[in-house]
PDB file of N, CA and C in Angstrom:
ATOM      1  N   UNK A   1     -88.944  56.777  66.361  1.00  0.00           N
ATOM      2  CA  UNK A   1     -88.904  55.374  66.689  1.00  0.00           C
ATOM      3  C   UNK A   1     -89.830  55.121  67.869  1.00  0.00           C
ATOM      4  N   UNK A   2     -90.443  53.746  67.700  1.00  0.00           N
ATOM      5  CA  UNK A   2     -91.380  53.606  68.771  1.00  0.00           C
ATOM      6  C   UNK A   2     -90.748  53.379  70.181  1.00  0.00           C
ATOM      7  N   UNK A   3     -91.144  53.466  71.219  1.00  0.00           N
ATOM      8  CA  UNK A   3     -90.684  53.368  72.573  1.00  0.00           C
ATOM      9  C   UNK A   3     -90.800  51.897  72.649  1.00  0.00           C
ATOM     10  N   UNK A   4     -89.668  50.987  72.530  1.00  0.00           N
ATOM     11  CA  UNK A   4     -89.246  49.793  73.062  1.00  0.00           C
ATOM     12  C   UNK A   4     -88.973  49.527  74.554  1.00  0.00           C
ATOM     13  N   UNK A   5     -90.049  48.477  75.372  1.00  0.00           N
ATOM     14  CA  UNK A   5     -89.510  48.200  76.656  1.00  0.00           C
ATOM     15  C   UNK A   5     -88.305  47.458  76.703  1.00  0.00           C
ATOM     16  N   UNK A   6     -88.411  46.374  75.377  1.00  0.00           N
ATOM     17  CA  UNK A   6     -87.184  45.274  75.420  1.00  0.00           C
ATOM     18  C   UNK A   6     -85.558  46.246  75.399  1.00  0.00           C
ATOM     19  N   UNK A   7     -85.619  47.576  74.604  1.00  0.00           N
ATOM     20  CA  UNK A   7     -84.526  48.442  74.391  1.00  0.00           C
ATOM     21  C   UNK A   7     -84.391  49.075  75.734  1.00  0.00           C
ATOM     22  N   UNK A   8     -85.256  49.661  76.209  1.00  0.00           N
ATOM     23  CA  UNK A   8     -85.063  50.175  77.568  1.00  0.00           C
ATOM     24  C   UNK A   8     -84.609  49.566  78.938  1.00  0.00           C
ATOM     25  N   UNK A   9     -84.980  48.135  79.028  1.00  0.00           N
ATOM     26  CA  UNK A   9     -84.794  47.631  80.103  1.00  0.00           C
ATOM     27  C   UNK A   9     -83.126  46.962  79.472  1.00  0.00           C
ATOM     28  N   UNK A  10     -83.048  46.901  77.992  1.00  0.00           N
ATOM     29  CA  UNK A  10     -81.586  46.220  78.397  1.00  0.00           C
ATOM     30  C   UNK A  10     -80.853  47.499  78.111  1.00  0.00           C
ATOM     31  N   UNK A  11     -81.195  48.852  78.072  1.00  0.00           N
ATOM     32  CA  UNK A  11     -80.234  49.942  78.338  1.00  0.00           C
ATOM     33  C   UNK A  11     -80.324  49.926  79.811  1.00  0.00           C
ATOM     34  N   UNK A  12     -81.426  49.854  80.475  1.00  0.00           N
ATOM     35  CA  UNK A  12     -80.920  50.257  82.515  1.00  0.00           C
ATOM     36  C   UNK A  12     -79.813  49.193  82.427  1.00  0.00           C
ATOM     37  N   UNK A  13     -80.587  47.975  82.267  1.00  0.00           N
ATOM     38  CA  UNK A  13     -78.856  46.989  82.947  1.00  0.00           C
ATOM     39  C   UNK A  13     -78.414  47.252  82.084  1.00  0.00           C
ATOM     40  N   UNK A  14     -78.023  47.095  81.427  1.00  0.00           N
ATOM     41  CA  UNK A  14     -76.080  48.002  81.191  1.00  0.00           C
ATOM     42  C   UNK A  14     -75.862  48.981  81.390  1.00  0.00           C
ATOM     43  N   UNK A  15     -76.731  50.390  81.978  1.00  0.00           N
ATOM     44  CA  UNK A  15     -76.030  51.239  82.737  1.00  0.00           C
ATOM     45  C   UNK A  15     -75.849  50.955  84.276  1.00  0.00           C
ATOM     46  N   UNK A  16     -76.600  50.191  84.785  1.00  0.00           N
ATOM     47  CA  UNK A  16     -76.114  49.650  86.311  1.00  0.00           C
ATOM     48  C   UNK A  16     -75.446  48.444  85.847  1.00  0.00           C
ATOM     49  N   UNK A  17     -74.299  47.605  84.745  1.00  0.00           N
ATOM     50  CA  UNK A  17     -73.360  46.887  85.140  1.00  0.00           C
ATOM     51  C   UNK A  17     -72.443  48.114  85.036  1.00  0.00           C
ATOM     52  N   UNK A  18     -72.359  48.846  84.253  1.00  0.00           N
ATOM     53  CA  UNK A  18     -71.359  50.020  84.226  1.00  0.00           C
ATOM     54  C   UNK A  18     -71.487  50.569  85.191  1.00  0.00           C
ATOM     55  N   UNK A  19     -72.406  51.015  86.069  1.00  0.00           N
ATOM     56  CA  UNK A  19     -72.140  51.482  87.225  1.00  0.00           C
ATOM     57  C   UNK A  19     -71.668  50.256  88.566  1.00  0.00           C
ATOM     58  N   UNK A  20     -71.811  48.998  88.456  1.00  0.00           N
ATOM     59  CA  UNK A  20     -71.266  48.137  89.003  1.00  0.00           C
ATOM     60  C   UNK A  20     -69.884  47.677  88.993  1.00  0.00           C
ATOM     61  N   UNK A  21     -69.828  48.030  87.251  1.00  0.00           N
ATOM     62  CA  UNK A  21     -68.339  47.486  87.463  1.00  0.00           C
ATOM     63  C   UNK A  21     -67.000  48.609  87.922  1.00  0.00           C
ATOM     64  N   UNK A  22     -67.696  49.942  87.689  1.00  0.00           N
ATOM     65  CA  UNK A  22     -67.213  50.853  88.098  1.00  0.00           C
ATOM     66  C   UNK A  22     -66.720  51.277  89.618  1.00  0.00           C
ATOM     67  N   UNK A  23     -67.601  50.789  90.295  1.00  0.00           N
ATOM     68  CA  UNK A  23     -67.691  49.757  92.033  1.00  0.00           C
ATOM     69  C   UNK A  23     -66.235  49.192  92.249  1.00  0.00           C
ATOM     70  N   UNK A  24     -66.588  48.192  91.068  1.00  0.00           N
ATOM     71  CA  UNK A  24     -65.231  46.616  91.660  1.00  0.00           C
ATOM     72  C   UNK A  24     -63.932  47.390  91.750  1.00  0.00           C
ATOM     73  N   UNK A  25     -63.803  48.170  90.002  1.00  0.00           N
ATOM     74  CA  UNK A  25     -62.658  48.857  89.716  1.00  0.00           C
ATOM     75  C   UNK A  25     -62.215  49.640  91.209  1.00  0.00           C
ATOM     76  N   UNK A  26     -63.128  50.745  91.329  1.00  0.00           N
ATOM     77  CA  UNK A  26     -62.540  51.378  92.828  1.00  0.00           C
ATOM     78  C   UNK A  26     -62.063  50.035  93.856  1.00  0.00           C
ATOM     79  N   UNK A  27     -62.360  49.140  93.983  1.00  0.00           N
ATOM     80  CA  UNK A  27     -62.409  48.445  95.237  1.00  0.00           C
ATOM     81  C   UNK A  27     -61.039  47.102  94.655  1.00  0.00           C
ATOM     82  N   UNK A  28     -60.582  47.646  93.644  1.00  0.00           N
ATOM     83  CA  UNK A  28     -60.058  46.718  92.595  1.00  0.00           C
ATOM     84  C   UNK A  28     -60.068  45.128  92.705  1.00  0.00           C
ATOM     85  N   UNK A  29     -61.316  45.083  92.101  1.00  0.00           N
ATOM     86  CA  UNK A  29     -61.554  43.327  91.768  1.00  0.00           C
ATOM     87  C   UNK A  29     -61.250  43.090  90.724  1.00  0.00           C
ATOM     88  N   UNK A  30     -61.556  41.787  90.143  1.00  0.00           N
ATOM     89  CA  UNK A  30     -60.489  41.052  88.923  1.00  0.00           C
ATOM     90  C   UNK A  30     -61.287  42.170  87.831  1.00  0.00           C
ATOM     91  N   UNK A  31     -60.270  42.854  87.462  1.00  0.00           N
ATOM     92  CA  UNK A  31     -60.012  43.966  85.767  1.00  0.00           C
ATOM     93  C   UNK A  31     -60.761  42.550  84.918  1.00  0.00           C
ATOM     94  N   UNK A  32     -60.031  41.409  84.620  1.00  0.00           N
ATOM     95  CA  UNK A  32     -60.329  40.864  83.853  1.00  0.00           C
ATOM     96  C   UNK A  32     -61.941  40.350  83.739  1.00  0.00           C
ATOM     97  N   UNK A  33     -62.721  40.062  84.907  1.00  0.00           N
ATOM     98  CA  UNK A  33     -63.774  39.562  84.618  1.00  0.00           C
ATOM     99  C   UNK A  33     -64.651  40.834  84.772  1.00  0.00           C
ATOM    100  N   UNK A  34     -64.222  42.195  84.929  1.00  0.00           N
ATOM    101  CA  UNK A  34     -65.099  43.758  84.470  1.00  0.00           C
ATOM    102  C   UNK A  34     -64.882  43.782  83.348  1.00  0.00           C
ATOM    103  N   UNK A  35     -63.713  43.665  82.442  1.00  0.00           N
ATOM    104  CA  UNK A  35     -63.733  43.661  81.144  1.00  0.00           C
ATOM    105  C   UNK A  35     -64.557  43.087  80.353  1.00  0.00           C
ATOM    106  N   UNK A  36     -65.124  41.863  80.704  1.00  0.00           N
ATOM    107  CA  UNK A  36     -65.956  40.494  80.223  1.00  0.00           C
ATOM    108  C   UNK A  36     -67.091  40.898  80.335  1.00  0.00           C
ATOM    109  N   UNK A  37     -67.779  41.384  81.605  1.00  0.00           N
ATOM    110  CA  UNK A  37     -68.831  41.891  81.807  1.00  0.00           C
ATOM    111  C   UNK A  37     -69.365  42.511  81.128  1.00  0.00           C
ATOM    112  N   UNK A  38     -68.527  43.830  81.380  1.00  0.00           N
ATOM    113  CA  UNK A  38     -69.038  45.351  80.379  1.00  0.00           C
ATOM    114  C   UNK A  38     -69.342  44.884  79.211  1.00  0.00           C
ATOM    115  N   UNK A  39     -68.192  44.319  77.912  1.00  0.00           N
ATOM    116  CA  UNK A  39     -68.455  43.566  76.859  1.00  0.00           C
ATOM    117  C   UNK A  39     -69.734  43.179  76.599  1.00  0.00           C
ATOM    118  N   UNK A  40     -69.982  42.114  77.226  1.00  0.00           N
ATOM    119  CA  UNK A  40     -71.338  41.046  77.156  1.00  0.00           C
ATOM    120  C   UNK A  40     -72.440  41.690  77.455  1.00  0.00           C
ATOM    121  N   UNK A  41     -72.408  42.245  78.722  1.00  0.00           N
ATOM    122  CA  UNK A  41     -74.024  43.403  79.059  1.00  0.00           C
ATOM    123  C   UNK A  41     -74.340  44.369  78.403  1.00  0.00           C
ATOM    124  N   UNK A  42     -72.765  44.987  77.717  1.00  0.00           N
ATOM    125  CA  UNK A  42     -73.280  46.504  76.961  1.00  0.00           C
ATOM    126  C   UNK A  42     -73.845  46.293  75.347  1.00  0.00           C
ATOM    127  N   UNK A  43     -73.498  44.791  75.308  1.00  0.00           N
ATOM    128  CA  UNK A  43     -73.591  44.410  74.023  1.00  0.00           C
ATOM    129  C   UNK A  43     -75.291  43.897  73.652  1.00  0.00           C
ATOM    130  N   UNK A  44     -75.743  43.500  74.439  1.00  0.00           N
ATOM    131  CA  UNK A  44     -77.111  42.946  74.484  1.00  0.00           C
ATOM    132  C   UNK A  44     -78.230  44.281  74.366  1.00  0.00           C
ATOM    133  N   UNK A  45     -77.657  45.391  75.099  1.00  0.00           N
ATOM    134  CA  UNK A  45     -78.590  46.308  74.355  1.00  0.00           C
ATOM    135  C   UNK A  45     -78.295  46.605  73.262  1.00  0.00           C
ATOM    136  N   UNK A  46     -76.836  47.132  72.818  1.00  0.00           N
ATOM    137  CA  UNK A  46     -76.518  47.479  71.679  1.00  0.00           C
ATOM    138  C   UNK A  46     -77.050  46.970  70.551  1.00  0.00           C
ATOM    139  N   UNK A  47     -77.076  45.591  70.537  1.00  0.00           N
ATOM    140  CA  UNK A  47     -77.821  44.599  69.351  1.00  0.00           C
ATOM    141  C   UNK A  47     -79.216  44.973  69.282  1.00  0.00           C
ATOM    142  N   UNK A  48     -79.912  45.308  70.388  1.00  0.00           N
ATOM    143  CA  UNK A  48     -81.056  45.218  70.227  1.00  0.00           C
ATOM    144  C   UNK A  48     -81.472  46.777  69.410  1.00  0.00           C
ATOM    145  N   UNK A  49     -80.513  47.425  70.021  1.00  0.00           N
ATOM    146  CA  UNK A  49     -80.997  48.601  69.453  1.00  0.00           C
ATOM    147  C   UNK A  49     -80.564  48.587  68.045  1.00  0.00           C
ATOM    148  N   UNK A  50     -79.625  48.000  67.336  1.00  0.00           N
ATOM    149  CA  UNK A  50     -79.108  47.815  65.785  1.00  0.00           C
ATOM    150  C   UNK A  50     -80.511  46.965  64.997  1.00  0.00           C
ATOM    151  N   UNK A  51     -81.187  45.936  66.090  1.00  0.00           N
ATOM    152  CA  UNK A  51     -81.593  45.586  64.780  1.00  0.00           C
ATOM    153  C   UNK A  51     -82.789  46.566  64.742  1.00  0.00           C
ATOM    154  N   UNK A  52     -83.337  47.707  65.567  1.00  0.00           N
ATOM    155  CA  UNK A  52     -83.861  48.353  65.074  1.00  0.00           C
ATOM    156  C   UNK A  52     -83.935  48.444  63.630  1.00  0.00           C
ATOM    157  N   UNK A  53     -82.679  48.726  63.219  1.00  0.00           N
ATOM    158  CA  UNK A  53     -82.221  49.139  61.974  1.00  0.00           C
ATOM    159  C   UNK A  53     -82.070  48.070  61.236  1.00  0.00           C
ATOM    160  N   UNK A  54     -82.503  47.266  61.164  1.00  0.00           N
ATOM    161  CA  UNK A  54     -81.939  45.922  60.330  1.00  0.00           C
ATOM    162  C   UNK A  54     -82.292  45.918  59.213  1.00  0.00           C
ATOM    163  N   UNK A  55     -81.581  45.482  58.331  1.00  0.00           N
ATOM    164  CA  UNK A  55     -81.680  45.321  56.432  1.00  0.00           C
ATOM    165  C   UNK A  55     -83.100  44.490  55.818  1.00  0.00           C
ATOM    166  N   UNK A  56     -83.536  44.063  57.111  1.00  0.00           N
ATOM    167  CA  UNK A  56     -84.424  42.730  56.434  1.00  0.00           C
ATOM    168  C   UNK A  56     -84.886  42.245  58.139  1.00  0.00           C
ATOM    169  N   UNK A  57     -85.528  40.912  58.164  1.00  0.00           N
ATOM    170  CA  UNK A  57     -85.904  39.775  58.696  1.00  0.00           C
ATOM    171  C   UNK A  57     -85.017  39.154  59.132  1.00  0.00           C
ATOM    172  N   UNK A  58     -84.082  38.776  58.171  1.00  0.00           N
ATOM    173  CA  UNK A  58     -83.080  37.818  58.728  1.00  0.00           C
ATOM    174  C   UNK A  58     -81.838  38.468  59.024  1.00  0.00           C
ATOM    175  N   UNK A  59     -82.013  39.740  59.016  1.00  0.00           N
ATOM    176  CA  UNK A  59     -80.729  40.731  59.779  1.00  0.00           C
ATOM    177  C   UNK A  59     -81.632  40.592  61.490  1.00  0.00           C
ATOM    178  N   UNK A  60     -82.466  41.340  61.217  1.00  0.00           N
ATOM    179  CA  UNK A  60     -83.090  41.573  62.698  1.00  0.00           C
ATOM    180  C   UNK A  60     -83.118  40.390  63.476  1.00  0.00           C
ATOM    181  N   UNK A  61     -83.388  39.099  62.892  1.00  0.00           N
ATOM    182  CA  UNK A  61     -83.487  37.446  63.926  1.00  0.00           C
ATOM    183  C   UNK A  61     -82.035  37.542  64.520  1.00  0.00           C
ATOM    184  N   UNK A  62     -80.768  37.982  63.514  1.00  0.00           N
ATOM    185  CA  UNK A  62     -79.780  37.751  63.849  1.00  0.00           C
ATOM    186  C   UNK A  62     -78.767  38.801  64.852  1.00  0.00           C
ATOM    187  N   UNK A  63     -79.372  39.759  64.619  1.00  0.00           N
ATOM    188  CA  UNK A  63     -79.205  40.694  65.868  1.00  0.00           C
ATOM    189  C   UNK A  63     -79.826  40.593  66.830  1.00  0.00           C
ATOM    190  N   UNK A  64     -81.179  40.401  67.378  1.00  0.00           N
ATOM    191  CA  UNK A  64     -81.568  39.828  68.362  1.00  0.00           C
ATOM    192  C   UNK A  64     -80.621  37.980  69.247  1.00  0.00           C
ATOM    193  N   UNK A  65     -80.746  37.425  68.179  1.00  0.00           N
ATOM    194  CA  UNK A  65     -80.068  36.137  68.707  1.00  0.00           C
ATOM    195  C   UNK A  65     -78.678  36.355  68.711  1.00  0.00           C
ATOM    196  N   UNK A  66     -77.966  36.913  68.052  1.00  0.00           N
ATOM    197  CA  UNK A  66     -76.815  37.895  69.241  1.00  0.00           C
ATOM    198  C   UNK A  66     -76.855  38.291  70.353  1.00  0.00           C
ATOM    199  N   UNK A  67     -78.074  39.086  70.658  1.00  0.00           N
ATOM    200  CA  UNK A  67     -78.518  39.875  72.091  1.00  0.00           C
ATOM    201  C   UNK A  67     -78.463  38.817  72.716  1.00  0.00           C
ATOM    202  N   UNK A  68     -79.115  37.852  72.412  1.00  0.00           N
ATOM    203  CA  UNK A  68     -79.303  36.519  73.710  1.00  0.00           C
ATOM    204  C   UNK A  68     -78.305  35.339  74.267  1.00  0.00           C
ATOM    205  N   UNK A  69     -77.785  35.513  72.835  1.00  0.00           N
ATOM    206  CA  UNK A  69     -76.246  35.041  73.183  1.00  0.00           C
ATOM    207  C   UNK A  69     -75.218  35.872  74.129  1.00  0.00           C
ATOM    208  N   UNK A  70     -75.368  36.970  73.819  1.00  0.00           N
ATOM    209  CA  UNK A  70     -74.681  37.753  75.356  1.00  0.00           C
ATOM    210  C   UNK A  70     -75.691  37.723  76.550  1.00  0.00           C
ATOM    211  N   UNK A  71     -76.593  37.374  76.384  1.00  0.00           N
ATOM    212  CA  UNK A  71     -77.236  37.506  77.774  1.00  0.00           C
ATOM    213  C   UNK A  71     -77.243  36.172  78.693  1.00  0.00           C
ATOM    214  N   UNK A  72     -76.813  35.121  77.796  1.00  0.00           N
ATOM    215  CA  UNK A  72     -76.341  33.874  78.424  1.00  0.00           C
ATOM    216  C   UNK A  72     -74.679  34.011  79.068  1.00  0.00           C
ATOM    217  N   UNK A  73     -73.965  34.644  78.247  1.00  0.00           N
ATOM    218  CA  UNK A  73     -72.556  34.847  78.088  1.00  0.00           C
ATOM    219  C   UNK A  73     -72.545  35.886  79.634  1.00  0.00           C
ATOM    220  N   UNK A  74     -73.675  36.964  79.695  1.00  0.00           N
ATOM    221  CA  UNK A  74     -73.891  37.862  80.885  1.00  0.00           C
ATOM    222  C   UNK A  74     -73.883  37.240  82.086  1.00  0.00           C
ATOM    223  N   UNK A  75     -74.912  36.254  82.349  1.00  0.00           N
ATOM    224  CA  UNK A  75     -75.609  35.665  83.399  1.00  0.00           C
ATOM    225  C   UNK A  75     -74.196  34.767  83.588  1.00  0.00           C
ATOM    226  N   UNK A  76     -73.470  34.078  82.738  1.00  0.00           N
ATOM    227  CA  UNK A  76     -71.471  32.988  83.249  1.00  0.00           C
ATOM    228  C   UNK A  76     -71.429  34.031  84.025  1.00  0.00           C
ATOM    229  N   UNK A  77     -71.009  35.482  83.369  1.00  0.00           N
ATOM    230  CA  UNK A  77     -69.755  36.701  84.385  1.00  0.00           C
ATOM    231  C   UNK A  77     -70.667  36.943  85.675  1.00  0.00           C
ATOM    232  N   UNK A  78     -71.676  37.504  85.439  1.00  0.00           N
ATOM    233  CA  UNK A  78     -72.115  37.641  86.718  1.00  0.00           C
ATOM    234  C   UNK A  78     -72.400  36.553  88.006  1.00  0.00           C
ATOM    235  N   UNK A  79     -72.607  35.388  87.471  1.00  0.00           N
ATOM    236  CA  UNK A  79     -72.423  33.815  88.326  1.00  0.00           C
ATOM    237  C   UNK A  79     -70.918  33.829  89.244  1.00  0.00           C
ATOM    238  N   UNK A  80     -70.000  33.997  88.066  1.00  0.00           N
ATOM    239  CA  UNK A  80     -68.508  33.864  88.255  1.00  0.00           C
ATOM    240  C   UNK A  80     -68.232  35.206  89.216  1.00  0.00           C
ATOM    241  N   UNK A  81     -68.624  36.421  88.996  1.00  0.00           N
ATOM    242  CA  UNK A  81     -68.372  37.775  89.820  1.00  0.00           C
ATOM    243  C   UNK A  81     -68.912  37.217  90.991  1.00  0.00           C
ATOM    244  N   UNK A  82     -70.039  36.757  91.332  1.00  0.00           N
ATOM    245  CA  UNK A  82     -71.040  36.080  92.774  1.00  0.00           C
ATOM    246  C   UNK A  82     -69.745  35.157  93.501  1.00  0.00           C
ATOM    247  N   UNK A  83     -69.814  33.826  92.363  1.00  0.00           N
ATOM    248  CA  UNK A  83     -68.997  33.020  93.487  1.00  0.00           C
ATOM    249  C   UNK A  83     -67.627  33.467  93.837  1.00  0.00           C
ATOM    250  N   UNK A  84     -66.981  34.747  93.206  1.00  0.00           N
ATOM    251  CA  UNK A  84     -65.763  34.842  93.667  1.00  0.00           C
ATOM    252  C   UNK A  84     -65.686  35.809  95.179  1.00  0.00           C
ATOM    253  N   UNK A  85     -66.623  36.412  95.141  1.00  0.00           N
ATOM    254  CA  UNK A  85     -67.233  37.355  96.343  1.00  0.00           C
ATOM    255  C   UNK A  85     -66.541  38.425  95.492  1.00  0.00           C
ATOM    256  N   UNK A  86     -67.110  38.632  94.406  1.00  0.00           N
ATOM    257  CA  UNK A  86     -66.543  40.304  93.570  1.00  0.00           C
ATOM    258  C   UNK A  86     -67.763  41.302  94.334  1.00  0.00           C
ATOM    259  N   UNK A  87     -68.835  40.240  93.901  1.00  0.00           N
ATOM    260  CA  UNK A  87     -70.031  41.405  94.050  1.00  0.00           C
ATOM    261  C   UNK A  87     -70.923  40.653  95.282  1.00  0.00           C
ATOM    262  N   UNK A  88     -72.081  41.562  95.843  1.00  0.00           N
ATOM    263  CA  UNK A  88     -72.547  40.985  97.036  1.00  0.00           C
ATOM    264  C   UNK A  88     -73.480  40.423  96.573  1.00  0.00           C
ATOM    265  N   UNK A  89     -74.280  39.488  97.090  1.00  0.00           N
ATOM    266  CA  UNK A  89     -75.523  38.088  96.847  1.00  0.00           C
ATOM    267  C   UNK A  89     -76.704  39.311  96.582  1.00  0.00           C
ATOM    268  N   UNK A  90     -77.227  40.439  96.912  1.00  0.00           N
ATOM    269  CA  UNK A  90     -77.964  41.461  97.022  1.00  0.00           C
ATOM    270  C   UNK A  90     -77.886  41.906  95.555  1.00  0.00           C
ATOM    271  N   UNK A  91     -76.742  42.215  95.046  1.00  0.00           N
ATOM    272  CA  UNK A  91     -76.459  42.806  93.730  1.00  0.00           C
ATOM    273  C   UNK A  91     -76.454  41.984  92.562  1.00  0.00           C
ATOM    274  N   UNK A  92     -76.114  40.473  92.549  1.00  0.00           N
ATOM    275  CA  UNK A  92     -75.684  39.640  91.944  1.00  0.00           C
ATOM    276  C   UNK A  92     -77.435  39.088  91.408  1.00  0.00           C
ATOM    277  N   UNK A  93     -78.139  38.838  92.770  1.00  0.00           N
ATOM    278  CA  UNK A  93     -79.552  38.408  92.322  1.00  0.00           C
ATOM    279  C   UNK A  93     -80.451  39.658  91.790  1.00  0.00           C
ATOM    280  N   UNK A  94     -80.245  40.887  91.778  1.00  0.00           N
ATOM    281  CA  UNK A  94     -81.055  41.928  91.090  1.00  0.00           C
ATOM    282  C   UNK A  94     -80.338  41.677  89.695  1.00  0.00           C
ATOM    283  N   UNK A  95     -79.118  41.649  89.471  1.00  0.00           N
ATOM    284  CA  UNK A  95     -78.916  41.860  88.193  1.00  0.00           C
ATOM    285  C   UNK A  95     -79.123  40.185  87.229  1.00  0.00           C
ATOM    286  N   UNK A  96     -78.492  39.455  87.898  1.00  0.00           N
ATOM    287  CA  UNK A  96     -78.721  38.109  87.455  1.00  0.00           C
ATOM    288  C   UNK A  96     -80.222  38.078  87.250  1.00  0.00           C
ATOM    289  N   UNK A  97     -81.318  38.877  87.838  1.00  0.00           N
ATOM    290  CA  UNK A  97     -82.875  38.794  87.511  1.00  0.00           C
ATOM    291  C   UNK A  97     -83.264  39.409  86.393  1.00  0.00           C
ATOM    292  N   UNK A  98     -82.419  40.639  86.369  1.00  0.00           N
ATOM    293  CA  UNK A  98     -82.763  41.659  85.435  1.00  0.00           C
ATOM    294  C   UNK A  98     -82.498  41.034  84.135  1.00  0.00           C
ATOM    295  N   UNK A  99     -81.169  40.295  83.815  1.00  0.00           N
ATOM    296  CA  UNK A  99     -80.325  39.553  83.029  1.00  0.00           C
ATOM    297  C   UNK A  99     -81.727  38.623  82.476  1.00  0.00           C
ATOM    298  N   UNK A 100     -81.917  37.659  83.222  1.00  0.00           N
ATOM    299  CA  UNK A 100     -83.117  36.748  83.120  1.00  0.00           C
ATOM    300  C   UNK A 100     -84.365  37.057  81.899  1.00  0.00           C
ATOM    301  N   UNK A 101     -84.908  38.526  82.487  1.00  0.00           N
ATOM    302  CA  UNK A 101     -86.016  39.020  82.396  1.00  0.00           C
ATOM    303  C   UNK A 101     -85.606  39.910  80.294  1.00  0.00           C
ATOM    304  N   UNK A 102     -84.625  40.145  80.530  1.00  0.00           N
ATOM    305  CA  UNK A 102     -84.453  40.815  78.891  1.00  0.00           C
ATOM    306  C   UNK A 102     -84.214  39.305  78.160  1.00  0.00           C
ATOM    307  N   UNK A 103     -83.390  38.252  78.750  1.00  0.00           N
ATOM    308  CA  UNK A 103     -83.458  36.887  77.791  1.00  0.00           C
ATOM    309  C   UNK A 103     -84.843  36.404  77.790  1.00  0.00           C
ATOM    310  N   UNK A 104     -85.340  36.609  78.498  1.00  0.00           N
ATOM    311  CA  UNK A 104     -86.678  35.701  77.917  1.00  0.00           C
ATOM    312  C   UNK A 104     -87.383  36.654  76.915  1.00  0.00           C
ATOM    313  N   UNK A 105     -87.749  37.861  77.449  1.00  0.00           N
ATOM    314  CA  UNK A 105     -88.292  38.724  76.275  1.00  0.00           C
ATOM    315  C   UNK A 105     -87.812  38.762  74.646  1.00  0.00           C
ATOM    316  N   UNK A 106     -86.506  38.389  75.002  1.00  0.00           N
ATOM    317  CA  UNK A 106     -85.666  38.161  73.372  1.00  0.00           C
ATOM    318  C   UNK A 106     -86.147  36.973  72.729  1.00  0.00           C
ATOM    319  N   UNK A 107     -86.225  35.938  73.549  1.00  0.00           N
ATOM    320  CA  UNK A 107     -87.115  34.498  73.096  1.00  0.00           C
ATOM    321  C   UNK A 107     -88.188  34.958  73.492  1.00  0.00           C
ATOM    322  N   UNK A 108     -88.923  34.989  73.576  1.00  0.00           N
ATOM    323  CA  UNK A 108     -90.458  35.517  72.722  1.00  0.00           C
ATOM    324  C   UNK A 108     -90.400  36.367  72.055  1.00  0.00           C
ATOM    325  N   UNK A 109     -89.656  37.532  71.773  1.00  0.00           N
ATOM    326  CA  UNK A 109     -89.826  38.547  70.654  1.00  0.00           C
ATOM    327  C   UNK A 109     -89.168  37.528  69.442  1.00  0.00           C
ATOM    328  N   UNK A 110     -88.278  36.191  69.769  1.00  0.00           N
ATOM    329  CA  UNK A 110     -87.367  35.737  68.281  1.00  0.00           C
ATOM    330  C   UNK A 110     -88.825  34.716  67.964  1.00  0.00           C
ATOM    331  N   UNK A 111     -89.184  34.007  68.662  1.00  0.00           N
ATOM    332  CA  UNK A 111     -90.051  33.243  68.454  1.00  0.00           C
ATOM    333  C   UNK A 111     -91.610  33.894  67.773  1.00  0.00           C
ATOM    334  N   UNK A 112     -91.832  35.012  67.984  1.00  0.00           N
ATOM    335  CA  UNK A 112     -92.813  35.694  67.429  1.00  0.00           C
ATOM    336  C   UNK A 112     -92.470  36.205  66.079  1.00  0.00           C
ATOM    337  N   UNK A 113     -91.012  36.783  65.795  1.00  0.00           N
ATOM    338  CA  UNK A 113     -90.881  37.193  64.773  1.00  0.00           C
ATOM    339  C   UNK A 113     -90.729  35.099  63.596  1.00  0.00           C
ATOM    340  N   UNK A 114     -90.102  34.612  64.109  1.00  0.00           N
ATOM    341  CA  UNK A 114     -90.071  33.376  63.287  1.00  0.00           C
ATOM    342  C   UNK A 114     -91.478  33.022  62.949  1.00  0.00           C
ATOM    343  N   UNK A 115     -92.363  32.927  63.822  1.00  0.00           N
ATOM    344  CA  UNK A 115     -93.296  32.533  63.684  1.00  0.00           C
ATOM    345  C   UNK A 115     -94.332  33.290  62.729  1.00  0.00           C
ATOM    346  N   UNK A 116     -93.595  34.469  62.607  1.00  0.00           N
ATOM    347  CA  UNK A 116     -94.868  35.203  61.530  1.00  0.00           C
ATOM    348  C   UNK A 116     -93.868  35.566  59.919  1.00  0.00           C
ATOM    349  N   UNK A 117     -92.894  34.854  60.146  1.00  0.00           N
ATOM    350  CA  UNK A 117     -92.195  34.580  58.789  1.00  0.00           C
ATOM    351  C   UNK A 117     -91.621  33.355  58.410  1.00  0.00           C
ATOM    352  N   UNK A 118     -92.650  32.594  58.374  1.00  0.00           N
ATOM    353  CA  UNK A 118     -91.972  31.191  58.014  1.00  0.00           C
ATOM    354  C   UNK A 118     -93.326  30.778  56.674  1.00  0.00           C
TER     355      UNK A 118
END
């Protein structure tokens, strides 16, 4: 398989929210919004790396626009982790950037793939 940046950069962030949320847990912040987190961040690579594998065109649009739908769903928890003082303004804006930086790449990789199958 070819070396994907879009796969790689959304495997680091989700191994530094897992190593973040792993943080709160010791320091025990709300279980419930680490649960949410992990979910949503670990999921945005995961998709991306499935549609590797996708059946077709319109498997792969739809695994990607999954990915981006958690990466909107990412950027609520981590907003919500910020304003509650879970996590520090230092940590919150690296990852909330990082977050940023794989959604836009997903809209231009969805918009490129639409655009060369329509």
């Amino acid at each position: 398989m070819a070396k994907s940046i879009l796969r790689e950069k959304a495997k680091d962030f989700a191994k530094e929210i897992v190593l973040t949320c792993r943080d709160m847990k010791k320091n025990k912040k709300e279980s419930v919004l680490i649960n949410q987190i992990l979910r949503s961040a670990t999921s945005i690579g995961a998709n991306i790396h499935e549609a590797q594998y996708a059946q077709g065109t319109k498997d792969f649009i739809s695994k990607l626009e999954i990915a981006q739908k958690e990466c909107f769903e990412t950027e609520y928890w981590l907003e919500l982790l910020f304003e509650t003082e879970c996590i520090p303004e230092e940590k919150y804006k690296k990852l909330h950037n990082d977050c940023g930086t794989i959604r836009r790449m997903l809209i231009s990789s969805l918009k490129t793939v639409k655009a060369n199958n329509t």
